[in-house]
Protein backbone atom coordinates (compact mmCIF):
# COMPACT_ATOMS: atom_id res chain seq x y z
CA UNK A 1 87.17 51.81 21.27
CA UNK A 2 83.68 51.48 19.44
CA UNK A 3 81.87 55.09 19.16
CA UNK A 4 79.68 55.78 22.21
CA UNK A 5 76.03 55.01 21.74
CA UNK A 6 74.19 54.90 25.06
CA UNK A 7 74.70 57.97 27.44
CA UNK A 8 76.93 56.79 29.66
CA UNK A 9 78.79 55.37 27.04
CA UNK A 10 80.06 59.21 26.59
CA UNK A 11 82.27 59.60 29.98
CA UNK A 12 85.87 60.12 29.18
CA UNK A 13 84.53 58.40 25.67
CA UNK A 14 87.98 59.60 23.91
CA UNK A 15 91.63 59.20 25.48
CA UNK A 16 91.33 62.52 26.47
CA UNK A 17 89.29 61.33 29.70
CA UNK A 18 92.20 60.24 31.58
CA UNK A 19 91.43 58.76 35.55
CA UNK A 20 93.12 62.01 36.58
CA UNK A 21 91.71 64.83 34.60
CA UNK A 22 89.08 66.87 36.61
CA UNK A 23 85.96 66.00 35.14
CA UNK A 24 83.64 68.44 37.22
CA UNK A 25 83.79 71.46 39.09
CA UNK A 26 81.15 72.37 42.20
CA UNK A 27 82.09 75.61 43.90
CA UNK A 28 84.91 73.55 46.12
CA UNK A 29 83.99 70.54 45.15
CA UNK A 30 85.61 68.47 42.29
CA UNK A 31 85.22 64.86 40.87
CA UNK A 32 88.10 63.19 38.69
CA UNK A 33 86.75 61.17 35.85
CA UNK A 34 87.94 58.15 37.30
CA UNK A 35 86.14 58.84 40.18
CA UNK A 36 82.92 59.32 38.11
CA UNK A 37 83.52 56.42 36.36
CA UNK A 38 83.69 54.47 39.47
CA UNK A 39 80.37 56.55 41.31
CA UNK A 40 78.63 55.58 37.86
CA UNK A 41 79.33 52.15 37.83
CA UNK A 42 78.60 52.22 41.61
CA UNK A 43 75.31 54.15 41.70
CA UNK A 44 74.20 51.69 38.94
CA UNK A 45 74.53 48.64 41.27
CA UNK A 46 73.13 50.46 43.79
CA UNK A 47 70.12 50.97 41.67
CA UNK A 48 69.52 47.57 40.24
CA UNK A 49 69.94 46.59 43.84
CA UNK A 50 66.30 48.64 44.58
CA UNK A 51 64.90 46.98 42.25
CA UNK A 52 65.40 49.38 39.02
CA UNK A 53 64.70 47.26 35.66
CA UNK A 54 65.04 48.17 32.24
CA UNK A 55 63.54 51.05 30.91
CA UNK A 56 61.81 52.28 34.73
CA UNK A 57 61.93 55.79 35.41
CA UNK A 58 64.12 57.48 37.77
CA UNK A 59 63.18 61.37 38.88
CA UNK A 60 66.13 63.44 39.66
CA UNK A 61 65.48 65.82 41.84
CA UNK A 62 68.52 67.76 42.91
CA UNK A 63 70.36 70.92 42.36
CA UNK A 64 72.80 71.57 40.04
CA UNK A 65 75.51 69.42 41.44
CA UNK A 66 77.94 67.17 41.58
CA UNK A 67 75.64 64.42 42.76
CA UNK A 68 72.74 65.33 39.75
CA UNK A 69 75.63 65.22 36.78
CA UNK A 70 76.01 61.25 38.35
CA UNK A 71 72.43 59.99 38.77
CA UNK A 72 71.92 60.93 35.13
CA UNK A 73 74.58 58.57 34.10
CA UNK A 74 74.31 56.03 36.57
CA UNK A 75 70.39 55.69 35.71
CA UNK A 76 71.23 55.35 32.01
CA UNK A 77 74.08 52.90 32.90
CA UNK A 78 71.73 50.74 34.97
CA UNK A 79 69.22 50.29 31.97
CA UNK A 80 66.74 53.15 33.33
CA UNK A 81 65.37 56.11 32.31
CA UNK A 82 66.06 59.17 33.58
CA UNK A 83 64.02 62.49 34.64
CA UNK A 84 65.47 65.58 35.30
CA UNK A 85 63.17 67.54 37.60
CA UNK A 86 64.09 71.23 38.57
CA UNK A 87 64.65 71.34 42.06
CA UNK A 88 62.91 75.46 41.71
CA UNK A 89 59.33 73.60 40.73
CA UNK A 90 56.51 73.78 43.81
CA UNK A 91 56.15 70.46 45.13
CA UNK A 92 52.77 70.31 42.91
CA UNK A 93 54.43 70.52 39.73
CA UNK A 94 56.99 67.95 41.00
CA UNK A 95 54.20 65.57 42.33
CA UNK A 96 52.82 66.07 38.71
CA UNK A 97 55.88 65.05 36.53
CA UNK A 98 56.54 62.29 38.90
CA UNK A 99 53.45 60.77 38.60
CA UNK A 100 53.03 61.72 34.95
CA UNK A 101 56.27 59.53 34.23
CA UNK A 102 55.58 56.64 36.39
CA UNK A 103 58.79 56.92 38.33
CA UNK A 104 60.15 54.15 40.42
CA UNK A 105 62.47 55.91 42.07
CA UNK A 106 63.41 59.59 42.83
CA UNK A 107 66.52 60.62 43.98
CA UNK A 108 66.82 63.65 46.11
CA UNK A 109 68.83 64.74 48.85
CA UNK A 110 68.89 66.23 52.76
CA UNK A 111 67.89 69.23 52.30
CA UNK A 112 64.85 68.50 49.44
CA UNK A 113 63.70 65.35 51.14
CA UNK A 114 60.77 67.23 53.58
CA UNK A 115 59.89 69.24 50.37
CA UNK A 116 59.66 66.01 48.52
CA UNK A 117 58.01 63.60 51.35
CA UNK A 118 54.99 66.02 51.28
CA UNK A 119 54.92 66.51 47.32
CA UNK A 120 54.77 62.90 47.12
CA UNK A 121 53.12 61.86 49.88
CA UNK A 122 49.76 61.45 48.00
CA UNK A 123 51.23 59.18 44.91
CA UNK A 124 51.35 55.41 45.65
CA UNK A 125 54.63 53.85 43.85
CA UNK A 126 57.47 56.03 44.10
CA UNK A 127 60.25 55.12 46.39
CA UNK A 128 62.27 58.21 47.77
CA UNK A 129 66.38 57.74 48.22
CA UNK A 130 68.74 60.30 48.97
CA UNK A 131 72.32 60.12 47.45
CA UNK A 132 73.97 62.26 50.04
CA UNK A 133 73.39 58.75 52.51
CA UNK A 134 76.50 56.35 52.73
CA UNK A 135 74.24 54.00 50.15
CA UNK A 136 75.34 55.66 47.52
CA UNK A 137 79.47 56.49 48.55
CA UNK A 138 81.49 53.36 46.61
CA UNK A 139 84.57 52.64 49.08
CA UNK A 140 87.76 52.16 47.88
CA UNK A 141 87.28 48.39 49.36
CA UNK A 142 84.07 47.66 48.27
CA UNK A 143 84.89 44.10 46.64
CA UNK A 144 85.42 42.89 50.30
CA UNK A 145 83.40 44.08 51.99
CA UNK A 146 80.60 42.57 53.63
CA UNK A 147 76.99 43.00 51.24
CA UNK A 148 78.89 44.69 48.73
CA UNK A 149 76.88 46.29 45.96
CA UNK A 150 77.18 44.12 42.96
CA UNK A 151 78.21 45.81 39.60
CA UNK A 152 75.28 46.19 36.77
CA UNK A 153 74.91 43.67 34.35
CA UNK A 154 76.32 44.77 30.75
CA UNK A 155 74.26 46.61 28.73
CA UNK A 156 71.37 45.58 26.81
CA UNK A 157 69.99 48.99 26.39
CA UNK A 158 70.43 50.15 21.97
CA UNK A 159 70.53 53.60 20.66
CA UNK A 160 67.07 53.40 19.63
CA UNK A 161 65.71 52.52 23.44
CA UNK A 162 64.26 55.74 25.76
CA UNK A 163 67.16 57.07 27.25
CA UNK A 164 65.47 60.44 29.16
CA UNK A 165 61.82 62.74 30.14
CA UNK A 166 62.45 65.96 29.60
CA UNK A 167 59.72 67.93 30.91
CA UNK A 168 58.78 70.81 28.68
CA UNK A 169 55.95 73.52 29.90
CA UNK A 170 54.26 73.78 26.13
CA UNK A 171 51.70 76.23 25.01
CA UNK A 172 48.66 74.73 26.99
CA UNK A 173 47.89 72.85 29.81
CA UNK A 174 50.39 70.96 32.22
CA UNK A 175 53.91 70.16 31.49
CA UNK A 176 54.99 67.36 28.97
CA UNK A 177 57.97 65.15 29.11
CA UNK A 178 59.70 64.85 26.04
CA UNK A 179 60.97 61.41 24.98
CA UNK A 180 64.44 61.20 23.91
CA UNK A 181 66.64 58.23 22.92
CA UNK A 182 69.90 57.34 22.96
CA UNK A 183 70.36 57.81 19.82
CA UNK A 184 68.81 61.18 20.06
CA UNK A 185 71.09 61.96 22.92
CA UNK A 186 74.02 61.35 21.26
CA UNK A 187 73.71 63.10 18.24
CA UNK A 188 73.04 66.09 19.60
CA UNK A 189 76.42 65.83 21.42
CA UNK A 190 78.31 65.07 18.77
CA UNK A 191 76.97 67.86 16.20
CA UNK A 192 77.01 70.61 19.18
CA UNK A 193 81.03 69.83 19.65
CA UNK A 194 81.52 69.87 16.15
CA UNK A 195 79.95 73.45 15.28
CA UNK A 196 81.42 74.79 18.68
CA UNK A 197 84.60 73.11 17.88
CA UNK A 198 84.76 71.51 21.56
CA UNK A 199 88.08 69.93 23.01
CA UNK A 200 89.41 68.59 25.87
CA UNK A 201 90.96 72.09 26.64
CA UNK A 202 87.34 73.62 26.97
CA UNK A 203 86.03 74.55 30.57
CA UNK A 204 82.31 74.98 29.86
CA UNK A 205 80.22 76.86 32.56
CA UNK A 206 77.26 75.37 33.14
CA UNK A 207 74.33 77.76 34.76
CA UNK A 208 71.38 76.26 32.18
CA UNK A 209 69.34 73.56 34.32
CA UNK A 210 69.65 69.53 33.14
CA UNK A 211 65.89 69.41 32.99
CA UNK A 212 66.74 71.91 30.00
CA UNK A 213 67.90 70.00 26.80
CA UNK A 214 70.52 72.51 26.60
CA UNK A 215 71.53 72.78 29.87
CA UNK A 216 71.63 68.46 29.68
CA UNK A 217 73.71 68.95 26.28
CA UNK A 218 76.51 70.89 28.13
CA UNK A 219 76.78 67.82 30.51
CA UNK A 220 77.16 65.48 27.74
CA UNK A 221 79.52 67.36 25.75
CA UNK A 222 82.01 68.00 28.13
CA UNK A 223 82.24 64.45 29.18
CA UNK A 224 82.39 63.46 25.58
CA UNK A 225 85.35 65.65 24.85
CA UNK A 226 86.89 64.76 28.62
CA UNK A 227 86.58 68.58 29.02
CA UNK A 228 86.11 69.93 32.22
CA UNK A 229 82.31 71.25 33.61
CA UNK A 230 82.00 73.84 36.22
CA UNK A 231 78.70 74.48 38.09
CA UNK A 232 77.05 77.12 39.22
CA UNK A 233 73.71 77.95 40.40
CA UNK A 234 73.88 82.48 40.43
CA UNK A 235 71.80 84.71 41.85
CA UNK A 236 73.51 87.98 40.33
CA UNK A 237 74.95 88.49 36.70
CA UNK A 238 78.64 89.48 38.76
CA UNK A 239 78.47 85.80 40.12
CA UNK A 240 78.67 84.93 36.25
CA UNK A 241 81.66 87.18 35.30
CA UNK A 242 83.41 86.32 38.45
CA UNK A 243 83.11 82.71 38.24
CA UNK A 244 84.22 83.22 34.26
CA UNK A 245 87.71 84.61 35.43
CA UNK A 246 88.23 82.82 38.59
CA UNK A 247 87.61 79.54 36.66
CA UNK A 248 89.09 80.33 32.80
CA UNK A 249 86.28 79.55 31.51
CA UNK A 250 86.46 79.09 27.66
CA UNK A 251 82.19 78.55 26.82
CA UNK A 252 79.21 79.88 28.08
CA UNK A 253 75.78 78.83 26.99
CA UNK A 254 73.08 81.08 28.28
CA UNK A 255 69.39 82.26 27.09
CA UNK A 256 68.22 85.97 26.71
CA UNK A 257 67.22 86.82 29.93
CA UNK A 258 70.74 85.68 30.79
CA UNK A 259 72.36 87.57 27.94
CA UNK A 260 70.18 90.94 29.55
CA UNK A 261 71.53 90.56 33.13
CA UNK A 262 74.55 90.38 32.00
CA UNK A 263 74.81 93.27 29.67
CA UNK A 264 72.38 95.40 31.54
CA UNK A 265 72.56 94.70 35.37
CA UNK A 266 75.97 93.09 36.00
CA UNK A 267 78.46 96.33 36.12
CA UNK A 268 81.99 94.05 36.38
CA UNK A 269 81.43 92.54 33.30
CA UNK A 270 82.48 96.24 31.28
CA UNK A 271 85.41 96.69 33.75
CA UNK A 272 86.77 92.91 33.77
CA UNK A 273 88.93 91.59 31.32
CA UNK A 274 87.72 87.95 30.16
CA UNK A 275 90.50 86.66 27.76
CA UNK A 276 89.58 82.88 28.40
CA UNK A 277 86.48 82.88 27.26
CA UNK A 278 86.65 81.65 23.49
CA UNK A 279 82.57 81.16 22.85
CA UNK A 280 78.85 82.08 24.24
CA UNK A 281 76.16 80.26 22.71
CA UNK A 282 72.29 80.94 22.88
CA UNK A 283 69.43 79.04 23.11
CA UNK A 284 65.54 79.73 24.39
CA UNK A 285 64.38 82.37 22.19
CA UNK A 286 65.72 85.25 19.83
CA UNK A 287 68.29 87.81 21.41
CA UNK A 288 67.13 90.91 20.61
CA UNK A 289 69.65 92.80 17.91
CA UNK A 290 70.87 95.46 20.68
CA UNK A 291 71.60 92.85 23.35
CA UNK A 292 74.02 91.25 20.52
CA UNK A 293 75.39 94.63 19.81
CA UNK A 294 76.06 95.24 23.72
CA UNK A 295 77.67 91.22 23.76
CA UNK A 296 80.32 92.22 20.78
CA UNK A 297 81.05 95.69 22.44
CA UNK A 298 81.95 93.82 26.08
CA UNK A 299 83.39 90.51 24.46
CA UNK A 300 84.60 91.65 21.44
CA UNK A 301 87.18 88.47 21.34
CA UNK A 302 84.68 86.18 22.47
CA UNK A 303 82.74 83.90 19.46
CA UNK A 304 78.76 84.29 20.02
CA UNK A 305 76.77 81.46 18.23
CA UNK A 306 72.86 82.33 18.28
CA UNK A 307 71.02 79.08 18.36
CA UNK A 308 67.35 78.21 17.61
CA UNK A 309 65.64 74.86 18.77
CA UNK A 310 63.41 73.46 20.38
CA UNK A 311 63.36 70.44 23.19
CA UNK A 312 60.81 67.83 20.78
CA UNK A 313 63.78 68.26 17.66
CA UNK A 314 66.71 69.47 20.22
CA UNK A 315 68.67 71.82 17.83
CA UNK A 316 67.47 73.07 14.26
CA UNK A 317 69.74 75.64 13.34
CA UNK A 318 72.73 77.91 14.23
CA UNK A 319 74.03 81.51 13.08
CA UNK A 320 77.80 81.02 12.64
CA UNK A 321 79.43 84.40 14.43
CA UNK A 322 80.70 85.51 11.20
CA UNK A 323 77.55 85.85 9.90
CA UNK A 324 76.10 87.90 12.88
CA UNK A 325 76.86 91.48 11.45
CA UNK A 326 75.43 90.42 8.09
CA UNK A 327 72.40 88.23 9.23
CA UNK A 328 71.72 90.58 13.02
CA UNK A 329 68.13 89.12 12.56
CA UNK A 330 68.68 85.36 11.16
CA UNK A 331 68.71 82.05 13.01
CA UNK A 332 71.10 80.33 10.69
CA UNK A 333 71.07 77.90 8.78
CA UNK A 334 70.33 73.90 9.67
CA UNK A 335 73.16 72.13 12.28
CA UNK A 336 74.97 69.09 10.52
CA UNK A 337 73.38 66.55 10.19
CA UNK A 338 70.03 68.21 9.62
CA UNK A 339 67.68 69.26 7.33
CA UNK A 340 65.23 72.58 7.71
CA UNK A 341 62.79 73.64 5.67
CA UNK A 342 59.67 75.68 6.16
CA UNK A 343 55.63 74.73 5.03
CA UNK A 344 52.60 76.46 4.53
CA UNK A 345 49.53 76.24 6.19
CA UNK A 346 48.50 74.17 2.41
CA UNK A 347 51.54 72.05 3.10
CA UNK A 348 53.46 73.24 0.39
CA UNK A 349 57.12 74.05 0.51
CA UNK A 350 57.45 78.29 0.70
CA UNK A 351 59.02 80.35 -1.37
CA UNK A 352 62.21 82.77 -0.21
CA UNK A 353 60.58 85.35 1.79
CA UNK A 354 57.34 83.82 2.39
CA UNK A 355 56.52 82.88 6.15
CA UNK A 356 55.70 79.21 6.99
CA UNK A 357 56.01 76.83 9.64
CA UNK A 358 59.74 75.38 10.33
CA UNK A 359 60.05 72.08 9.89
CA UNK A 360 63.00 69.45 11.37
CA UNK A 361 64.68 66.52 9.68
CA UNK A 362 67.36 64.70 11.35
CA UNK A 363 68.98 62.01 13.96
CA UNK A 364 67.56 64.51 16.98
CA UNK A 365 63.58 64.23 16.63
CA UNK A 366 62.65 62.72 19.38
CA UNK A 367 60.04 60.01 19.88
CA UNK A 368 57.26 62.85 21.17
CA UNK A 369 55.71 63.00 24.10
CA UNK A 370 55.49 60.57 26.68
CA UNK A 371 52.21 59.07 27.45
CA UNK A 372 49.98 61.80 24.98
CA UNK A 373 49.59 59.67 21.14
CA UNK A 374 47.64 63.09 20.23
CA UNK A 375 49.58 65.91 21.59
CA UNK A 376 52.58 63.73 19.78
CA UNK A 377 50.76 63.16 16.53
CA UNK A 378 50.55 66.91 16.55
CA UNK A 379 54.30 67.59 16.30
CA UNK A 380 55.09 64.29 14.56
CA UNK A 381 54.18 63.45 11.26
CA UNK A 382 55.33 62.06 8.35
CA UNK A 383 57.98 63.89 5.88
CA UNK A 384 55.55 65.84 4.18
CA UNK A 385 57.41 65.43 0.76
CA UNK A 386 58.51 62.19 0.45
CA UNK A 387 55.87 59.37 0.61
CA UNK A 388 55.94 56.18 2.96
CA UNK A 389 56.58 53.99 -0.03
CA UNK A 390 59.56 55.70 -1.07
CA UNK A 391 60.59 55.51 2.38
CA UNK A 392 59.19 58.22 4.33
CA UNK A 393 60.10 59.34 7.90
CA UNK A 394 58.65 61.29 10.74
CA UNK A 395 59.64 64.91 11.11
CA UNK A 396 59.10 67.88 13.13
CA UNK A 397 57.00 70.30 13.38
CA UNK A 398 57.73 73.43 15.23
CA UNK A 399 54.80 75.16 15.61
CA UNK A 400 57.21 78.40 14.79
CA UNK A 401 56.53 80.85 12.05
CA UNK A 402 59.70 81.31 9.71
CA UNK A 403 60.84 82.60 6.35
CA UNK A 404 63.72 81.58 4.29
CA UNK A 405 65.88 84.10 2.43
CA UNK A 406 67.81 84.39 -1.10
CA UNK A 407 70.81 82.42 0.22
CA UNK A 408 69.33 79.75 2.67
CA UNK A 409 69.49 82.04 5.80
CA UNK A 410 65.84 81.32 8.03
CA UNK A 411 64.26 84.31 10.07
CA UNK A 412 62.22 83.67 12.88
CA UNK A 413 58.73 85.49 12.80
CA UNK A 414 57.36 84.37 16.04
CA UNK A 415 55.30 81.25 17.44
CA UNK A 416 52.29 80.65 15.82
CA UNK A 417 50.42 80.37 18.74
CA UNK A 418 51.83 83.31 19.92
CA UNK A 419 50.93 85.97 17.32
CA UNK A 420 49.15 89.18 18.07
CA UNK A 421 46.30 89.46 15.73
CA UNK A 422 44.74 92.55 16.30
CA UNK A 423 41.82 94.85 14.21
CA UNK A 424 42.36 91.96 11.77
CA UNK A 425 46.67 92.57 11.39
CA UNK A 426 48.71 89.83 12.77
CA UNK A 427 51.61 90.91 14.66
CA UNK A 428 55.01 88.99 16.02
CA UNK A 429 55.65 90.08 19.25
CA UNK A 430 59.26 89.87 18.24
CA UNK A 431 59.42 92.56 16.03
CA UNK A 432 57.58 95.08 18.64
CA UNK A 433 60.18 93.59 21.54
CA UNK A 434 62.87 94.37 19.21
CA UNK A 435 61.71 98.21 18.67
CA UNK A 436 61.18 98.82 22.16
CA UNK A 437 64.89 96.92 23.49
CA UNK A 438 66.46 99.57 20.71
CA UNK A 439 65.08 102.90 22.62
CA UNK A 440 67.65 101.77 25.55
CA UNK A 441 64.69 102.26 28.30
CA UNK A 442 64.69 98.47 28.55
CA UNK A 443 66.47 95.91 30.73
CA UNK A 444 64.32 93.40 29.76
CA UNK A 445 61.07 93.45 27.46
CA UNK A 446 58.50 91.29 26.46
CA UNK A 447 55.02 92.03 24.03
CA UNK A 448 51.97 89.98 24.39
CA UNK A 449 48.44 90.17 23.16
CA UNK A 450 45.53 91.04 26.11
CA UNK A 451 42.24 90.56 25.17
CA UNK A 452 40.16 93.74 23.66
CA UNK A 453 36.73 94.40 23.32
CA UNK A 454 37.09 95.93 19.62
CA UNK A 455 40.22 94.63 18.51
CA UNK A 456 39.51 91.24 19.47
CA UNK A 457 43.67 91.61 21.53
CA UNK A 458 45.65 95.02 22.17
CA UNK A 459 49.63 94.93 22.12
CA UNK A 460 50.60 95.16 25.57
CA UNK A 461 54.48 95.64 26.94
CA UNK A 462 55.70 94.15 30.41
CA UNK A 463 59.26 95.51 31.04
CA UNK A 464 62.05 95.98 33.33
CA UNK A 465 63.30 99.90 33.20
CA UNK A 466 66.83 100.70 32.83
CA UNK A 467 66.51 103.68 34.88
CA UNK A 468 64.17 104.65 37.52
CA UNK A 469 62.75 108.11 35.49
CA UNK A 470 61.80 105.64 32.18
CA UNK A 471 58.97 107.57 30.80
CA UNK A 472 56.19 105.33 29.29
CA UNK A 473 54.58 107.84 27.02
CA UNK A 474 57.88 108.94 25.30
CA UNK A 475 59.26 105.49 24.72
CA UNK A 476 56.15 104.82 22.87
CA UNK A 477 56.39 107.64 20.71
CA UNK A 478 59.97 106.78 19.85
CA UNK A 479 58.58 103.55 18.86
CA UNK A 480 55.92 105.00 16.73
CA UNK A 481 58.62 106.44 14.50
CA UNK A 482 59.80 103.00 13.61
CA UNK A 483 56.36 101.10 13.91
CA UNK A 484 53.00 100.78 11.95
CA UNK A 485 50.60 102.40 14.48
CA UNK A 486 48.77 98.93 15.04
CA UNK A 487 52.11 97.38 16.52
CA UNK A 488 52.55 100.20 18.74
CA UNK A 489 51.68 98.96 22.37
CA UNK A 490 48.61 100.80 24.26
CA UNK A 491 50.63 100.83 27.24
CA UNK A 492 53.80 99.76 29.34
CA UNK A 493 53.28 97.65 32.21
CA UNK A 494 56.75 98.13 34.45
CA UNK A 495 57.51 95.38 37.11
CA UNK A 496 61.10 94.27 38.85
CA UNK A 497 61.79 91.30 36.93
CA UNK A 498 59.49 89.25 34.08
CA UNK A 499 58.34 86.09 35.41
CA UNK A 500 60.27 83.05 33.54
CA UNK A 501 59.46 79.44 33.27
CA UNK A 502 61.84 76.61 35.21
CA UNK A 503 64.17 76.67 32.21
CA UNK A 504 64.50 80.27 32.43
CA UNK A 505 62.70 81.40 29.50
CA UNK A 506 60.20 84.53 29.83
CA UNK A 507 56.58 82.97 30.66
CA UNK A 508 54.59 84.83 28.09
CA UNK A 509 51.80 83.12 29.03
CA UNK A 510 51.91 83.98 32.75
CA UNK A 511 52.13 87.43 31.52
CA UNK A 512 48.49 87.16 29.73
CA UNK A 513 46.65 85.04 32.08
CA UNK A 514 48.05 87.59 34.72
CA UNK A 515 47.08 90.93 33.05
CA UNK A 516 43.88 89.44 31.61
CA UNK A 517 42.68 88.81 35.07
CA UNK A 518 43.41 92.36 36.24
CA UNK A 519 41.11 93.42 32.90
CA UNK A 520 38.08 91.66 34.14
């Protein structure tokens, strides 16, 4: 069999994706992947049938489901390109990504369709299907009978062709989708499975949305590796740890606000034993050094890989989870397959210790942002060491403030666009969040800059209290003791839970714009 290299290419890709083997998991639901194979291939005729043609956009709009993991595929099989929308978004920011990609067609279901008839309803080109109708069911005698969907022609898509949108919220303005080939696709499987060590044996939970590169890497993987993929959508962190026994789960992949619930508001997960579950992986933003801690106290068998990335470059690096008590504050070193390396703001290369912007190499840049030649010029550019005539290339820019240290280990020092500067110091958030999650007052914490009248911003916490009688004033003077007095926060802001964006990362900039209206 020749190595996969368009995404649908990657179902049961290996021998170990036997017709039989249970391919996904949906509460009491379960497909076989010979029965995805067959809804693929199906849903792919069923889409050139409407008209789909090479390279047209398809919007997914669907929960996590059954019924989203096959659209994915059977868009990519029928030469499309596929969305993923999260089916959480208000119907504006769904009317805005669907009109932002051009989509032919979006796929929905029941329930969603009134939602999406009115979020639509003012856009002139997309055509609304819903895959719970009997369209999309293949029957086990669909060769004879009458207007049977014909199969997809073979492909003609490459690596190199747009494969998906992934809609990403960015640091201003709307949301942008992402461009990401086939190639790019791919090669983020396949160096994910080989750091995680991924079989056929694995049974990945998958709670991470596929609008979410990650969450849409967990998909992929699994398939790849014929593993199996259970989904859940939770409300509570005991939903998590149930669904983790019940299930013998053997990965997790989560981001911090996850890794909080589950250490600091889900009770079972001290008193239930979790032998099965072999890894956890991160993604989304640093975990704070005492939510690791609390991890290896409740899982101490379980492997925790802390992961750093971002959705333009997909992965950049990893901390291996022997490395964890030596490195608590690194994000690892590059993935295979990659080179990192950090730049000032002169372009040169830094020095060990000496902050700069990170800086991607590899198979997983993706081709920027769709529709925005500036906003992707930005991020884009060429290899700033290596000239065009000696073959250049396009890298990455993060936009993220690291340093490297003695032995090749990055740090993250917070986005650059995100730094507090304040009476002329410039502060990572970070580092503040980090001192105030050690106290133990916390549940949750996050540090942003408000405007201020004579320190042109003021450090400002939002954060969820661990108990009811959390006592502002004192938490700040314990963080005095281990703080310069300019990175000590005015004040503490307490609210029920921090607002997070669609892929479940903390919205730092809802935060500001929030609290900077109360100011005024």
């Amino acid at each position: 069999m020749s190595p996969p290299f368009l995404v649908h290419h990657l179902i049961g890709a290996g021998p170990a994706g036997a017709a039989d083997r249970v391919a996904l998991i949906d509460g009491i639901r379960s497909m076989s992947y010979g029965a995805l194979r067959a809804q693929v291939e199906h849903g792919a005729g069923v889409l050139r049938q409407l008209g789909l043609g090479r390279g047209d956009r398809v919007a997914i709009v669907l929960p996590k489901s059954i019924e989203e993991c096959w659209a994915i595929f059977a868009t990519s099989r029928a030469g499309g390109v596929f969305v993923p929308v999260n089916s959480l978004l208000q119907a504006a920011q769904i009317q805005h990504i669907v009109a932002d990609c051009g989509a032919r067609i979006v796929l929905t279901n029941q329930a969603l369709a009134p939602r999406l008839r009115e979020a639509l309803a003012d856009l002139d080109g997309p055509s609304l299907y819903l895959v719970d109708a009997p369209l999309w069911t293949p029957k086990p005698d669909q060769a004879a009978a009458a207007g049977m969907v014909p199969p997809p022609p073979r492909d003609q898509a490459i690596g190199e062709d747009l494969a998906a949108i992934l809609y990403t919220s960015g640091s201003t303005g709307r949301p942008k989708g992402v461009m990401l080939s086939h190639r790019n696709l791919i090669a983020g499987t396949r160096i994910v499975r080989t750091y995680l060590k991924l079989t056929a044996d694995d049974r990945i939970l998958s709670i991470l949305p596929f609008s979410f590169d990650y969450g849409l890497n967990q998909l992929l993987t699994a398939v790849e590796q014929g593993a199996v993929l259970i989904l859940l959508t939770f409300r509570f962190g005991d939903e998590i740890v149930a669904t983790i026994r019940d299930q013998a789960v053997t990965g997790l992949a989560g981001v911090p606000t996850i890794w909080a619930i589950l250490t600091r508001a889900s009770p079972s997960l001290a008193r239930t034993a979790l032998p099965s579950l072999r890894y956890i992986t991160n993604s989304g933003g640093a975990v704070p050094s005492e939510t690791v801690k609390r991890l290896r106290t409740r899982l101490p068998e379980t492997r925790i890989y802390l992961m750093y990335g971002l959705t333009e470059a997909f992965r950049s690096t990893y901390l291996p989870p022997d490395e964890i008590d030596r490195r608590p504050t690194s994000i690892g070193r590059a993935i295979p397959e990659t080179e990192i390396f950090a730049v000032t703001a002169e372009g040169r290369r830094t020095k060990p210790g000496e902050p700069g912007i990170l800086v991607h190499r590899g198979p997983t840049v993706s081709l920027g942002y769709w529709n925005r030649p500036d906003d992707t010029a930005e991020v884009l550019k060429p290899h700033p060491f290596v000239a065009a005539e000696q073959g250049g290339e396009t890298v990455c820019y993060s936009g993220d403030l690291v340093f490297e240290d003695d032995e090749g280990f990055f740090h993250f020092v917070g986005r650059r666009d995100a730094m507090i500067k304040s009476a002329g110091y410039r502060i990572s958030p970070t580092e503040v969040e980090e001192v105030l999650m050690a106290t133990g007052a916390f549940v949750q914490v996050a540090v942003v800059g408000l405007p201020d009248p004579f320190a042109g911003q003021k450090v400002h916490a939002v954060g969820v209290a661990k108990a009811a009688e959390a006592d502002a004033e004192d938490i700040l003077r314990t963080a005095a003791l281990h703080l310069p007095p300019y990175m000590v926060p005015r004040a503490i802001d307490w609210v029920d839970a921090l607002p997070v964006t669609p892929n479940g990362k903390v919205d730092y900039r809802g935060l500001v714009a929030e609290r900077s209206r109360g100011a005024q």
